[in-house]
Protein backbone atom coordinates (compact mmCIF):
# COMPACT_ATOMS: atom_id res chain seq x y z
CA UNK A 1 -40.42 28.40 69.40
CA UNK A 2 -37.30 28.56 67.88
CA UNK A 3 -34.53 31.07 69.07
CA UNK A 4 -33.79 32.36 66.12
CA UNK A 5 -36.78 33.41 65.19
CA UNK A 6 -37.04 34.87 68.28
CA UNK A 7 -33.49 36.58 68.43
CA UNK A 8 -34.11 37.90 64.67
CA UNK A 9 -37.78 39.39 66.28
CA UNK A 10 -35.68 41.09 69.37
CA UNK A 11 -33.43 42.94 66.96
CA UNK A 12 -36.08 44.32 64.78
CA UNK A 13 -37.88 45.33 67.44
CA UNK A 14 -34.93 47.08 69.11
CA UNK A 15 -33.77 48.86 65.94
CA UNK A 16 -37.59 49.99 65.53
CA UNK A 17 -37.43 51.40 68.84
CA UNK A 18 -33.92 53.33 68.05
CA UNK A 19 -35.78 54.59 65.01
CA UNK A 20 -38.49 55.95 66.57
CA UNK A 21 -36.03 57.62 69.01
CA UNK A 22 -34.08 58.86 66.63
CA UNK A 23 -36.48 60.95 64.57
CA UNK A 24 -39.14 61.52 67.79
CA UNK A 25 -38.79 65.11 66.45
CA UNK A 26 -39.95 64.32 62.77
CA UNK A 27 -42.19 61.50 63.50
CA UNK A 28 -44.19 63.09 66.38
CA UNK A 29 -42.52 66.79 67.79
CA UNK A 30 -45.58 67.54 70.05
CA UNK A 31 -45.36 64.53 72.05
CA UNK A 32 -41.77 64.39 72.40
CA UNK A 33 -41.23 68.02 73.56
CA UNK A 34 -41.83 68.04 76.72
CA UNK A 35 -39.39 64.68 77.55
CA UNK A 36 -35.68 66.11 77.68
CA UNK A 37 -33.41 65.00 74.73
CA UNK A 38 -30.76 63.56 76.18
CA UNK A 39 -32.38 60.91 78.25
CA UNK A 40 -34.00 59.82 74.73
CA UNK A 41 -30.78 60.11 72.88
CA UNK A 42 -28.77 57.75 75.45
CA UNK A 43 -32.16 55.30 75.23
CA UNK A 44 -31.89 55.38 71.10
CA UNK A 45 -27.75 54.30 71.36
CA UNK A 46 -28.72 51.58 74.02
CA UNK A 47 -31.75 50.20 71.46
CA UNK A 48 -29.22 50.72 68.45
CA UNK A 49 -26.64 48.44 70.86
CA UNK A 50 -29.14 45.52 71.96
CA UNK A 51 -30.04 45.94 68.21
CA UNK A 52 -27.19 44.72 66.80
CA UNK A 53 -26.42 42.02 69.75
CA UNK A 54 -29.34 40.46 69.20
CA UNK A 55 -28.76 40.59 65.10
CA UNK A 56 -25.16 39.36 65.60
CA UNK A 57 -26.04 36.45 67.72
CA UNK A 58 -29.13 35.29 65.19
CA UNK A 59 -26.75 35.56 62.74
CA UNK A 60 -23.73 33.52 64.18
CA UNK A 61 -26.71 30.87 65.56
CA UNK A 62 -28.02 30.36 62.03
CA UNK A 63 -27.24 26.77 61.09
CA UNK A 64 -24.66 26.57 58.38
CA UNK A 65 -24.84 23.55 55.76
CA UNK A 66 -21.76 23.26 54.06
CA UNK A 67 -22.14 21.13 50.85
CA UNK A 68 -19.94 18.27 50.42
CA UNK A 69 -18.61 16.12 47.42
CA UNK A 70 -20.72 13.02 47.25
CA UNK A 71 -18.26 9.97 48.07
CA UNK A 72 -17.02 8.35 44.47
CA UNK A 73 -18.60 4.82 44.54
CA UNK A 74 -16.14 2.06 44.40
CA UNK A 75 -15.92 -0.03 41.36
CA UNK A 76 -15.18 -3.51 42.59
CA UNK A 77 -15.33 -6.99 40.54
CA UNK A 78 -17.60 -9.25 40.30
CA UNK A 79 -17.39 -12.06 42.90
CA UNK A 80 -18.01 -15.09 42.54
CA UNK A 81 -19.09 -17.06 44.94
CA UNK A 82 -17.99 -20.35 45.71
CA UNK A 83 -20.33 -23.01 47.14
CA UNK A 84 -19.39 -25.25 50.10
CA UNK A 85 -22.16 -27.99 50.91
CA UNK A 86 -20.95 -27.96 54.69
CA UNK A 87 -21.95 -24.30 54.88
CA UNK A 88 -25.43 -24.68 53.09
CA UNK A 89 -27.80 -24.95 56.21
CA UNK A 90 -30.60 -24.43 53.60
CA UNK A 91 -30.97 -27.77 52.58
CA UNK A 92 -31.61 -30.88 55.01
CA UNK A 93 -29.23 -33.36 56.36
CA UNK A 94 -28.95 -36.49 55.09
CA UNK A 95 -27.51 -37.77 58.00
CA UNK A 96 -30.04 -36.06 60.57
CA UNK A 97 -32.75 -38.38 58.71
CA UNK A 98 -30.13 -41.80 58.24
CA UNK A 99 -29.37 -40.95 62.68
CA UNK A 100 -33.20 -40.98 64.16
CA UNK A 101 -31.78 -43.04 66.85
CA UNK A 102 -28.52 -42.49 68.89
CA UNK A 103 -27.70 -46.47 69.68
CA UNK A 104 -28.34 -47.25 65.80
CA UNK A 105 -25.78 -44.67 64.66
CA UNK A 106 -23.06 -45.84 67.92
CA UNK A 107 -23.12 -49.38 66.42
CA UNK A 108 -23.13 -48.40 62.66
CA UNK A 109 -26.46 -50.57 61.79
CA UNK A 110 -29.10 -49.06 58.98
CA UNK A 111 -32.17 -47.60 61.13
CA UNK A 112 -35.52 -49.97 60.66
CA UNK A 113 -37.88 -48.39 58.30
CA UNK A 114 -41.73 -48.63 58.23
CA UNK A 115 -41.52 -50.30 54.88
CA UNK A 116 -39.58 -52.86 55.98
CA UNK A 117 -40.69 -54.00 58.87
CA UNK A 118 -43.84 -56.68 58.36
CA UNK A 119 -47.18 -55.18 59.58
CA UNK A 120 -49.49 -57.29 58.78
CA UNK A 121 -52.04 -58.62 60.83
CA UNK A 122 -52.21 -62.71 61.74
């Protein structure tokens, strides 16, 4: 449950209590009569006092929103980007196809290709 919904629900029902006190003699004087006054008079000013404690405290709980300026956008220019092949890991290699083999790359020969080697049978 939220609190202040339940702090708002303690001060109305504290102030209705302090209102019935407060006019017992209008409200009801034959069931009142035979209770002294001053008992119900010090009850009515304590109700009246959690009253407004519990009122002031839903009110200075109450979540406050305070609007704000939306942030001006930034007008920046246009960029334009610049393309560097060494940074384009999009496309593939040439030279991870060209260095299949290790020794062919240390000593700088072509690597053999299907095509050219001679498969035919004898």
């Amino acid at each position: 449950m939220n609190i202040g919904i339940l702090r708002i629900g303690f001060a109305i029902f504290w102030f209705a209590i302090a209102i019935v006190l407060i006019f017992r003699t209008t409200l009801a004087p034959d069931q009142f009569a035979r209770i002294s006054g001053q008992n119900l008079e010090l009850a009515a000013i304590l109700a009246l006092a959690l009253g407004f404690w519990n009122g002031v405290r839903w009110y200075l709980g109450r979540v406050r929103v305070v609007p704000q300026k939306p942030i001006p956008s930034r007008n920046l220019p246009d960029r334009k980007e610049e393309y560097i092949p060494e940074l384009d890991f999009t496309r593939p290699t040439e030279t991870a196809d060209r260095l299949a083999d290790p020794r062919e790359a240390a000593s700088g020969q072509e690597p053999a290709t299907p095509e050219s080697e001679d498969t035919r049978a004898p």
